[in-house]
N, C-alpha and C. Protein backbone atom coordinates (compact mmCIF):
# COMPACT_ATOMS: atom_id res chain seq x y z
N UNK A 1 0.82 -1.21 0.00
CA UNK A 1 0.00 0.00 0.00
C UNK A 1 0.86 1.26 0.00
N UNK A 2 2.13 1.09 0.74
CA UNK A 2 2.81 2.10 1.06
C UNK A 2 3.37 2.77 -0.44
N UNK A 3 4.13 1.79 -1.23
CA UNK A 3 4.39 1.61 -2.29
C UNK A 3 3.71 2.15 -3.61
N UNK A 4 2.46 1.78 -3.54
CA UNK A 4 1.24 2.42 -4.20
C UNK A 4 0.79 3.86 -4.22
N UNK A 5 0.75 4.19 -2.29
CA UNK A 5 0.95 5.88 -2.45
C UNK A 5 2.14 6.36 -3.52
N UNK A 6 2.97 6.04 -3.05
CA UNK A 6 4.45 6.86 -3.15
C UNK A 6 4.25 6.78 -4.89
N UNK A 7 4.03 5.74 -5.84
CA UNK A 7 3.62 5.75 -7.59
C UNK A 7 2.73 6.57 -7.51
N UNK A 8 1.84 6.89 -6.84
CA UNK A 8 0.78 7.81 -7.62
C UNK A 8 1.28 9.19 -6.86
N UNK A 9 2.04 9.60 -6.02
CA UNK A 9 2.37 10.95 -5.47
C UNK A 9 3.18 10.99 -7.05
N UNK A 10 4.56 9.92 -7.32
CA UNK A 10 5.34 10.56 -8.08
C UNK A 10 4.66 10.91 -9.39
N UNK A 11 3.40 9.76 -9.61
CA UNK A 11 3.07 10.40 -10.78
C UNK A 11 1.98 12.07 -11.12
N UNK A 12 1.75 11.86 -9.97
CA UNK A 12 1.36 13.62 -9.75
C UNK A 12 2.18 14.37 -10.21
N UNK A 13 3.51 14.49 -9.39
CA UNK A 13 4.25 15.30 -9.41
C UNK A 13 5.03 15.17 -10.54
N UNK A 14 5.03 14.22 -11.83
CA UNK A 14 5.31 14.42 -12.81
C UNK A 14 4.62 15.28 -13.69
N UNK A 15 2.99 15.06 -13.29
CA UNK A 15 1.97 15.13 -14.13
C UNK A 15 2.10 16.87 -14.28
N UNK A 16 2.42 17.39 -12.41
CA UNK A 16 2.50 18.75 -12.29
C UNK A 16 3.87 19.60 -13.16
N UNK A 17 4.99 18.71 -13.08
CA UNK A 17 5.98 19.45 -13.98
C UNK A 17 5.79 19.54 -15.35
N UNK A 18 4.99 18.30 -16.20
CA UNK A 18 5.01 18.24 -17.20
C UNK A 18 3.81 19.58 -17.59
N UNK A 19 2.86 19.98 -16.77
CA UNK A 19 2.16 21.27 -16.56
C UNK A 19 2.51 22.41 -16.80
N UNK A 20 3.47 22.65 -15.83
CA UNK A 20 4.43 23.70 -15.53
C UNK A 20 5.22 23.74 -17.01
N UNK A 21 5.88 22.88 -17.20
CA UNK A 21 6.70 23.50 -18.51
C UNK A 21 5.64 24.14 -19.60
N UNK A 22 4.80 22.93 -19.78
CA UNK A 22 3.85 23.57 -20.90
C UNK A 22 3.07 25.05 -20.61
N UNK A 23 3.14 25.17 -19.31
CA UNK A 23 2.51 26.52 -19.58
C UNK A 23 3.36 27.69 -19.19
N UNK A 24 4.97 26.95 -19.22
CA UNK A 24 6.34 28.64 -19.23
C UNK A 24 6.28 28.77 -20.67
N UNK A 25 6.34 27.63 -21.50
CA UNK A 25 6.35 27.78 -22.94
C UNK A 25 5.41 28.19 -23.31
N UNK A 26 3.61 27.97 -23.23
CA UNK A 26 2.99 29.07 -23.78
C UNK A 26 2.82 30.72 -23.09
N UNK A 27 3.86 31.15 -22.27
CA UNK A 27 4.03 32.35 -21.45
C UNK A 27 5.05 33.41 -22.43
N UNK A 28 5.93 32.84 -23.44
CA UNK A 28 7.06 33.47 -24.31
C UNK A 28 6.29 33.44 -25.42
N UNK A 29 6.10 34.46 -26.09
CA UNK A 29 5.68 34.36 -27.85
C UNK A 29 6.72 34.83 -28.69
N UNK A 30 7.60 34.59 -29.83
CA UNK A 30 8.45 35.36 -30.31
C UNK A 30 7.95 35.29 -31.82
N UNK A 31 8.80 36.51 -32.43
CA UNK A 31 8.38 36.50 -34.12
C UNK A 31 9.81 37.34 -34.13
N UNK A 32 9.95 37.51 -35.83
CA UNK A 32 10.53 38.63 -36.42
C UNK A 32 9.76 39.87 -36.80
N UNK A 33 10.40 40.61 -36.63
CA UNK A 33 9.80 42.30 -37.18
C UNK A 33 7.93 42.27 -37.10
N UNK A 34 7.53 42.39 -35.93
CA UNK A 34 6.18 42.07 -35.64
C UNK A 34 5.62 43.14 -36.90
N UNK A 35 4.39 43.40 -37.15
CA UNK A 35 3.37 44.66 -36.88
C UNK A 35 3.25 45.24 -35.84
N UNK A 36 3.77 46.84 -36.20
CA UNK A 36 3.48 47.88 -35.02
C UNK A 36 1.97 48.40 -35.25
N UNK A 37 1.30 48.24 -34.61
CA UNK A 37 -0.04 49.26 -34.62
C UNK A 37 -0.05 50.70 -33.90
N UNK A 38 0.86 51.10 -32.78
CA UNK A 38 1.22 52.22 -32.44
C UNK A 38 2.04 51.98 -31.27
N UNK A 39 2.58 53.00 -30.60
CA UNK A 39 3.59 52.93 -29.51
C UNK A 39 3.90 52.08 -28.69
N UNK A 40 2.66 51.52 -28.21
CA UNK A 40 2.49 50.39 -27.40
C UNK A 40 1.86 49.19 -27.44
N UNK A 41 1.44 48.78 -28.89
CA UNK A 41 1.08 47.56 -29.44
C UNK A 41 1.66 47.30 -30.38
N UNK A 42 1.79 45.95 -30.27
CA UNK A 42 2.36 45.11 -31.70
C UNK A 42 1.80 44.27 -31.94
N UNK A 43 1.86 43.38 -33.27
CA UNK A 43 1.49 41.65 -33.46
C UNK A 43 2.59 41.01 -33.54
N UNK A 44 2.58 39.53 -32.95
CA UNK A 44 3.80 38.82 -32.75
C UNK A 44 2.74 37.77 -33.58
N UNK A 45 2.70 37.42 -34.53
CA UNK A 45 1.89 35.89 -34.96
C UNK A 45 1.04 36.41 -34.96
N UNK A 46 -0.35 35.37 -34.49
CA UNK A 46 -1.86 36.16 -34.11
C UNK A 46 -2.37 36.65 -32.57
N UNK A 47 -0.70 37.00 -32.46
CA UNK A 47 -1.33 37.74 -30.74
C UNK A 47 -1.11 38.96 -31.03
N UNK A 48 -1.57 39.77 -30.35
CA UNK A 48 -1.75 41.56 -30.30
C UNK A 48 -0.84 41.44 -29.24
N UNK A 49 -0.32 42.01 -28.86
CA UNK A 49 0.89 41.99 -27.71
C UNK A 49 0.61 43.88 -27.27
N UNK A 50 0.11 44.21 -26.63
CA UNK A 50 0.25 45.13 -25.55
C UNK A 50 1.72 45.04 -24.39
N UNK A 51 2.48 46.04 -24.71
CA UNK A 51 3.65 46.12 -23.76
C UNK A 51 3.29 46.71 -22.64
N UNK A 52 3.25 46.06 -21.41
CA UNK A 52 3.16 46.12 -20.10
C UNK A 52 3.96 47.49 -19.41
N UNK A 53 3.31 48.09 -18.98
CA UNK A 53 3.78 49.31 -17.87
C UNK A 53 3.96 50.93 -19.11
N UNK A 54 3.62 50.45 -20.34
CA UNK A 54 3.49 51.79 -21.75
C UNK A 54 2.56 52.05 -21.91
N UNK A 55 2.42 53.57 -21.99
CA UNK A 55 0.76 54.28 -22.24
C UNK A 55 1.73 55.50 -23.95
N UNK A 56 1.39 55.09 -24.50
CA UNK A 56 1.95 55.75 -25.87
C UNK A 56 0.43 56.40 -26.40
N UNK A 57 0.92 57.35 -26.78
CA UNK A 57 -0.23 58.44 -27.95
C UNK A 57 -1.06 57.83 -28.64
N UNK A 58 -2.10 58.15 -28.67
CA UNK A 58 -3.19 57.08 -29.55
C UNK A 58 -3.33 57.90 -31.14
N UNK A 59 -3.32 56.47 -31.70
CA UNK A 59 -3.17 56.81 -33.33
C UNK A 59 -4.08 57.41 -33.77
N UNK A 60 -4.52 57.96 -34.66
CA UNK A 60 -5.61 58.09 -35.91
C UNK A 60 -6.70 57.11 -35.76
N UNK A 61 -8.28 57.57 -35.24
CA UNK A 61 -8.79 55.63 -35.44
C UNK A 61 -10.39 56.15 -36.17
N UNK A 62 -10.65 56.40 -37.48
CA UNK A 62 -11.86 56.76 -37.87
C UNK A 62 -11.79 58.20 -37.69
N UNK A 63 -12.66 58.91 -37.10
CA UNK A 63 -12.87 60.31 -36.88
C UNK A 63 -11.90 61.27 -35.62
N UNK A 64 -11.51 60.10 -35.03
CA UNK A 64 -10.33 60.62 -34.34
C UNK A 64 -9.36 60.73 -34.57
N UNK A 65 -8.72 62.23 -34.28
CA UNK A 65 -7.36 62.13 -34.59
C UNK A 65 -6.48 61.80 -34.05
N UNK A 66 -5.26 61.32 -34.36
CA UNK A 66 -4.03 61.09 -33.72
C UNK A 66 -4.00 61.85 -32.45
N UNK A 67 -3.23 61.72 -31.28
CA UNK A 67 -2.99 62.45 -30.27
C UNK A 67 -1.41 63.15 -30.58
N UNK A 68 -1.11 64.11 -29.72
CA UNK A 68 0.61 64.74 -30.50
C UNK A 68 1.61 63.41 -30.57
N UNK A 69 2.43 63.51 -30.55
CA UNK A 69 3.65 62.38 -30.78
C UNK A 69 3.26 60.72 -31.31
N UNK A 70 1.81 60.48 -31.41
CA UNK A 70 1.47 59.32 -31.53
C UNK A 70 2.10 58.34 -32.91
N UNK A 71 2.49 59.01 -33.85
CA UNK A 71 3.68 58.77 -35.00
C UNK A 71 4.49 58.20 -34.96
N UNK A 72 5.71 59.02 -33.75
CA UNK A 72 7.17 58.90 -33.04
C UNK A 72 7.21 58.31 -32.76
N UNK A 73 5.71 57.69 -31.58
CA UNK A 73 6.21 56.26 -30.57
C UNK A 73 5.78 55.36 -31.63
N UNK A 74 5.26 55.20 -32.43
CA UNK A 74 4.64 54.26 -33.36
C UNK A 74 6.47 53.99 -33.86
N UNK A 75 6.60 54.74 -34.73
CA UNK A 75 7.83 54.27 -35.36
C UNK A 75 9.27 54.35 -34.19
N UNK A 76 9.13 54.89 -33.12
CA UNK A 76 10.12 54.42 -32.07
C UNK A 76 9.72 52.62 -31.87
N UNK A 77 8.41 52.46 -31.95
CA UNK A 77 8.65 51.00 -31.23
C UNK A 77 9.12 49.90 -33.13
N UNK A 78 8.60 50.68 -33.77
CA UNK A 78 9.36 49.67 -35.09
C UNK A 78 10.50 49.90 -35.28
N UNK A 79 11.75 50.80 -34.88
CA UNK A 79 12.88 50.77 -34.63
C UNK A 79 13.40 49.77 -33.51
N UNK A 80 12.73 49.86 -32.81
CA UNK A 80 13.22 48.76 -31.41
C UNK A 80 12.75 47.90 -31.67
N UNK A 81 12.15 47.25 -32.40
CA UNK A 81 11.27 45.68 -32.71
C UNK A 81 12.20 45.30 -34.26
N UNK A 82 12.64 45.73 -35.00
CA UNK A 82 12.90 45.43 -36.49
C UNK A 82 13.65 43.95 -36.52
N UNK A 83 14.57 43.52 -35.31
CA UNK A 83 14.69 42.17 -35.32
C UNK A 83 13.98 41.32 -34.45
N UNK A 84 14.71 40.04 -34.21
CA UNK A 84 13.78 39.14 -33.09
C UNK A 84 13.15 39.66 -32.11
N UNK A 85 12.39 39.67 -31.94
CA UNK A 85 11.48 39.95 -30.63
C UNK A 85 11.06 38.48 -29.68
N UNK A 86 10.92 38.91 -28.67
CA UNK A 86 9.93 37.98 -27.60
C UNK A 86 9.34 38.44 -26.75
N UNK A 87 8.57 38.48 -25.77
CA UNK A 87 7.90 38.91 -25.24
C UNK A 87 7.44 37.45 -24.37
N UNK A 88 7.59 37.88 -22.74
CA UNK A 88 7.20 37.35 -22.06
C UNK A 88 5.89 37.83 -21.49
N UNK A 89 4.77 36.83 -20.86
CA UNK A 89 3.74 37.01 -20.36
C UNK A 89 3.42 37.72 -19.51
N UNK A 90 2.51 38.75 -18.93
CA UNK A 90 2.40 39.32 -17.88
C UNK A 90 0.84 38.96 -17.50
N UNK A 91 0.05 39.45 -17.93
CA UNK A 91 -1.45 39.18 -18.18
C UNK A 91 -2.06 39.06 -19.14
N UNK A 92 -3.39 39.15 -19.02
CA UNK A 92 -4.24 39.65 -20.59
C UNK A 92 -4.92 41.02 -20.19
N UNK A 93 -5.21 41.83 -20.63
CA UNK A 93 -5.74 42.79 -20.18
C UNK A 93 -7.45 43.24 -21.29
N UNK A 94 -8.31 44.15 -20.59
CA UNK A 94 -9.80 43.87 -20.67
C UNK A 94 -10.02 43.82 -22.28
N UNK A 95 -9.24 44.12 -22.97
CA UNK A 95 -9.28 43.42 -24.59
C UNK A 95 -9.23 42.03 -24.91
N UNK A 96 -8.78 41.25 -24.13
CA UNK A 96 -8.05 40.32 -24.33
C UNK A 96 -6.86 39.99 -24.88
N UNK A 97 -5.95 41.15 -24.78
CA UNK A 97 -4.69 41.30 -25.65
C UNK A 97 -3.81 40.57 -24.54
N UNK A 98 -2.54 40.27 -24.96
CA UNK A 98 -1.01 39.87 -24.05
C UNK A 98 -0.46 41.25 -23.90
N UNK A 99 -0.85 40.97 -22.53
CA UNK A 99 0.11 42.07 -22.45
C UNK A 99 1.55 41.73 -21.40
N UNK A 100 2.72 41.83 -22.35
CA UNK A 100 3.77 41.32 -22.23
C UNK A 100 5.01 42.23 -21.88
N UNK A 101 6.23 42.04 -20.93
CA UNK A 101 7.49 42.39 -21.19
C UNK A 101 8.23 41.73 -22.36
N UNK A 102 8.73 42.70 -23.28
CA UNK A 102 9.41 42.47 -24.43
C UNK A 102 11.09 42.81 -24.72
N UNK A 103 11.66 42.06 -25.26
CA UNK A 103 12.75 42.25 -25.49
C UNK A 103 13.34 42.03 -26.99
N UNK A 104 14.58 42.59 -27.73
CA UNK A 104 14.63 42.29 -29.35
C UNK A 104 15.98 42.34 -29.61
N UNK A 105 16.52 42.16 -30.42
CA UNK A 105 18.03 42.11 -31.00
C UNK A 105 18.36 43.68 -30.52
N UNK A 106 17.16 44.55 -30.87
CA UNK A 106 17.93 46.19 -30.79
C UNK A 106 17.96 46.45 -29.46
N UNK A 107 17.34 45.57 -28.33
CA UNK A 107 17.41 45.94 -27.05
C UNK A 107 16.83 44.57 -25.65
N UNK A 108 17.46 44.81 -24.81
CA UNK A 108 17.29 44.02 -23.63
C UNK A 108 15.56 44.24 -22.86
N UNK A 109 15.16 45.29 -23.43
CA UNK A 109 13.98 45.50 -22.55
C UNK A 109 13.00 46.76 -23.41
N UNK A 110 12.42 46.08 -24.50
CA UNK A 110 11.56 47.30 -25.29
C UNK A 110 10.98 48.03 -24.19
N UNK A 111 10.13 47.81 -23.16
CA UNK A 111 9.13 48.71 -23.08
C UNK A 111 9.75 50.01 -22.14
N UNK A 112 11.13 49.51 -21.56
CA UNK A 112 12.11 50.97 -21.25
C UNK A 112 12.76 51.42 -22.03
N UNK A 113 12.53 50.86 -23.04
CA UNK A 113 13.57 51.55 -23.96
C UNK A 113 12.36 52.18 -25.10
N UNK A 114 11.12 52.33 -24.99
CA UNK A 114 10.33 53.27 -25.74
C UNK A 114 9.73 54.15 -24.48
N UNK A 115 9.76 53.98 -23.49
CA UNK A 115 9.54 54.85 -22.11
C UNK A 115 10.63 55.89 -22.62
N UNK A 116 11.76 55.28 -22.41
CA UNK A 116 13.26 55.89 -22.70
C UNK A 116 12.93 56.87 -23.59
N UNK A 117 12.73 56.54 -24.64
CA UNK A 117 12.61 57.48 -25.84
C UNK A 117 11.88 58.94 -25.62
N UNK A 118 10.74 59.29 -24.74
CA UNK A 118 10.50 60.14 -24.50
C UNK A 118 8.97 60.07 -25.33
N UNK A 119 8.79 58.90 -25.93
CA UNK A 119 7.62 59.33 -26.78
C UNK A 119 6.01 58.22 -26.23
N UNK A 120 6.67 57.49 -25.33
CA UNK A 120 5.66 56.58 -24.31
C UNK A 120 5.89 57.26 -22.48
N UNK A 121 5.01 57.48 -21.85
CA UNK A 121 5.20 57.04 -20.49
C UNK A 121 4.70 55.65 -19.43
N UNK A 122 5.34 55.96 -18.72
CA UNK A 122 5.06 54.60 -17.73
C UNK A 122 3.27 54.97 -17.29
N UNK A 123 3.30 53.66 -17.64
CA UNK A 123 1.50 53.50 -17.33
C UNK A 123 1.89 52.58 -15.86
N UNK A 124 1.50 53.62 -14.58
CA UNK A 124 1.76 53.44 -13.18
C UNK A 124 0.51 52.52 -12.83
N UNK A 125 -0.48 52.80 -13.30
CA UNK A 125 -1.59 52.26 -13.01
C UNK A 125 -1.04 50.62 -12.83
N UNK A 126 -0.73 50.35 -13.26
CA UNK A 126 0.02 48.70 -13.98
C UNK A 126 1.05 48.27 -13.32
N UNK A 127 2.06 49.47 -13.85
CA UNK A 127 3.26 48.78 -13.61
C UNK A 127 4.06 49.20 -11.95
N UNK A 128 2.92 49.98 -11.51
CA UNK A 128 3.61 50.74 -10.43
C UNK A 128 4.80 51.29 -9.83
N UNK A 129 5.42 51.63 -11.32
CA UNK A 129 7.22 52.35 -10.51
C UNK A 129 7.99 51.34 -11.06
N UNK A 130 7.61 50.57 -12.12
CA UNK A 130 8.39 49.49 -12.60
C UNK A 130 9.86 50.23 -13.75
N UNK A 131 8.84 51.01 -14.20
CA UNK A 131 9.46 51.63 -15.39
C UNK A 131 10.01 53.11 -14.89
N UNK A 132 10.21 53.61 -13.70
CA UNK A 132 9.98 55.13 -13.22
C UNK A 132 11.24 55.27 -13.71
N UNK A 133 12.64 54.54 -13.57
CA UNK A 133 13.47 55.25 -14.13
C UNK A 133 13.85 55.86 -15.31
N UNK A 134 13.26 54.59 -16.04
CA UNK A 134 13.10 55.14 -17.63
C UNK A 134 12.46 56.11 -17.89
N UNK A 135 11.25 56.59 -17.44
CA UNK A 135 10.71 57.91 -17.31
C UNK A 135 11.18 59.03 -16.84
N UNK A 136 11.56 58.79 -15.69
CA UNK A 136 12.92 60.02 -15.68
C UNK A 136 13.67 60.21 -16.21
N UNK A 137 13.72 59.17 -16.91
CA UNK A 137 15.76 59.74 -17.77
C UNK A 137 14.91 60.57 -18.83
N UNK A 138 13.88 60.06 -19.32
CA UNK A 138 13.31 60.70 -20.71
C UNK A 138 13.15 62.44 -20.04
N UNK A 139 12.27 62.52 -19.25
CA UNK A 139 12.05 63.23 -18.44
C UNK A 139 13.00 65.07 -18.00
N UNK A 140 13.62 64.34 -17.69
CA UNK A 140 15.19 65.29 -17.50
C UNK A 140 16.13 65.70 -18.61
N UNK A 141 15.83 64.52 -20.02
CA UNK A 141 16.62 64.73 -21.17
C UNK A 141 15.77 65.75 -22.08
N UNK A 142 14.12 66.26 -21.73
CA UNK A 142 13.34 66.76 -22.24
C UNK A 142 12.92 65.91 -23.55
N UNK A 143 12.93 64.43 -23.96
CA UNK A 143 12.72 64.05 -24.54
C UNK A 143 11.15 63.82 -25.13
N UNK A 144 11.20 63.84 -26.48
CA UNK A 144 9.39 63.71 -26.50
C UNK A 144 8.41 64.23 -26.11
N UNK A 145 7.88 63.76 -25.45
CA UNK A 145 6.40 64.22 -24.76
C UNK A 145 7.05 64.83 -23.62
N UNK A 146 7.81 65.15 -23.11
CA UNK A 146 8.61 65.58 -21.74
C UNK A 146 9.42 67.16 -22.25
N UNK A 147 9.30 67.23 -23.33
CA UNK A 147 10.31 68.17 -24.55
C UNK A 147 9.18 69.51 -24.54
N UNK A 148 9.33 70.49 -24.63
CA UNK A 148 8.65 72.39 -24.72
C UNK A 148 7.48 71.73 -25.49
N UNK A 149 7.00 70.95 -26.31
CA UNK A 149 5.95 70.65 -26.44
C UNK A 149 4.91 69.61 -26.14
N UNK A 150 5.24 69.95 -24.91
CA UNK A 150 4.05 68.50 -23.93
C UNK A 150 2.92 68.36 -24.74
N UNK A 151 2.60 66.88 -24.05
CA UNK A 151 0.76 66.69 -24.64
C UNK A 151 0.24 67.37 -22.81
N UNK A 152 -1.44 67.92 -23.55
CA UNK A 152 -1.82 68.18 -22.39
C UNK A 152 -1.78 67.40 -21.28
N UNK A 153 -2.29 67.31 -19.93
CA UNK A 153 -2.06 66.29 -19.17
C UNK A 153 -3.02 65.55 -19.05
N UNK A 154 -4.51 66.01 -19.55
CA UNK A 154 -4.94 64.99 -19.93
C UNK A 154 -4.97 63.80 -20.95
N UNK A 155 -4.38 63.99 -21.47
CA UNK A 155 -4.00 63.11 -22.59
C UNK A 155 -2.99 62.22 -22.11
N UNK A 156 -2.46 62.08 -20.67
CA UNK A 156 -1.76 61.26 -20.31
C UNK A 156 -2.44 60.74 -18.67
N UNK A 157 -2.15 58.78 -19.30
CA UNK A 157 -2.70 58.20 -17.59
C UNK A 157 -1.85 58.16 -17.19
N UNK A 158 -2.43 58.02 -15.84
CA UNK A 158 -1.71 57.41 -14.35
C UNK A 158 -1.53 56.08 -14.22
């Protein structure tokens, strides 16, 4: 009997690793040179990938217009994406998009390094102070949206 426990504990605890891997591997999505849709979205395959802790300018969508810099971060994040990308899992958020930490040949960590740029800020709401340095550096360098021609402040979340 004793024997019998101990086969079916181990086969649990196989059953649980063999779990676990399968779901670190569906947690990474990677592609080449995604689709940028604007500052802070991309497509990796058929996922929409939302970058985690970035609130970038909203594009052109029908009768709305672009917001100021919404261009810059658009083509800042297809400069930082143009090779491999990956993107690890964070959540899904109320779209149902991934919204992911990303990384690419042009950099160790897209979503500070389009914070960086001056043309995204840290979306605190989220990431809570994850990204604050990168926002400061932009910040202090007057970069972008941080630069003599701010967007109003409403046009930027918390």
């Amino acid at each position: 009997m004793r024997h019998q426990a101990h086969g079916e504990a181990s086969a649990k605890q196989a059953m649980g690793r063999v779990m676990f891997l399968a779901f670190a591997a569906a947690t990474l999505i990677t592609c080449d040179a995604p689709a940028v849709h604007d500052g802070d979205t991309l497509r990796c395959g058929d996922e929409r990938v939302r970058l985690y802790g970035v609130d970038a300018p909203e594009v052109a969508r029908g009768k709305t217009p672009a917001q100021p810099f919404a261009e810059e971060a658009r083509l800042a994040l297809i400069a930082l994406t143009r090779g491999h990308v990956a993107c690890r899992f964070v959540n899904r958020d109320r779209y149902g998009r991934f919204v992911g930490k990303c990384w690419s040949t042009a950099t160790p960590d897209v979503n500070a390094a389009v914070i960086r740029s001056g043309f995204a800020s840290e979306y605190r709401r989220y990431s809570k102070g994850f990204y604050a340095k990168a926002e400061a550096e932009a910040r202090a360098a007057g970069r972008g949206l941080w630069s003599s021609q701010r967007l109003p402040a409403a046009l930027t979340r918390r």
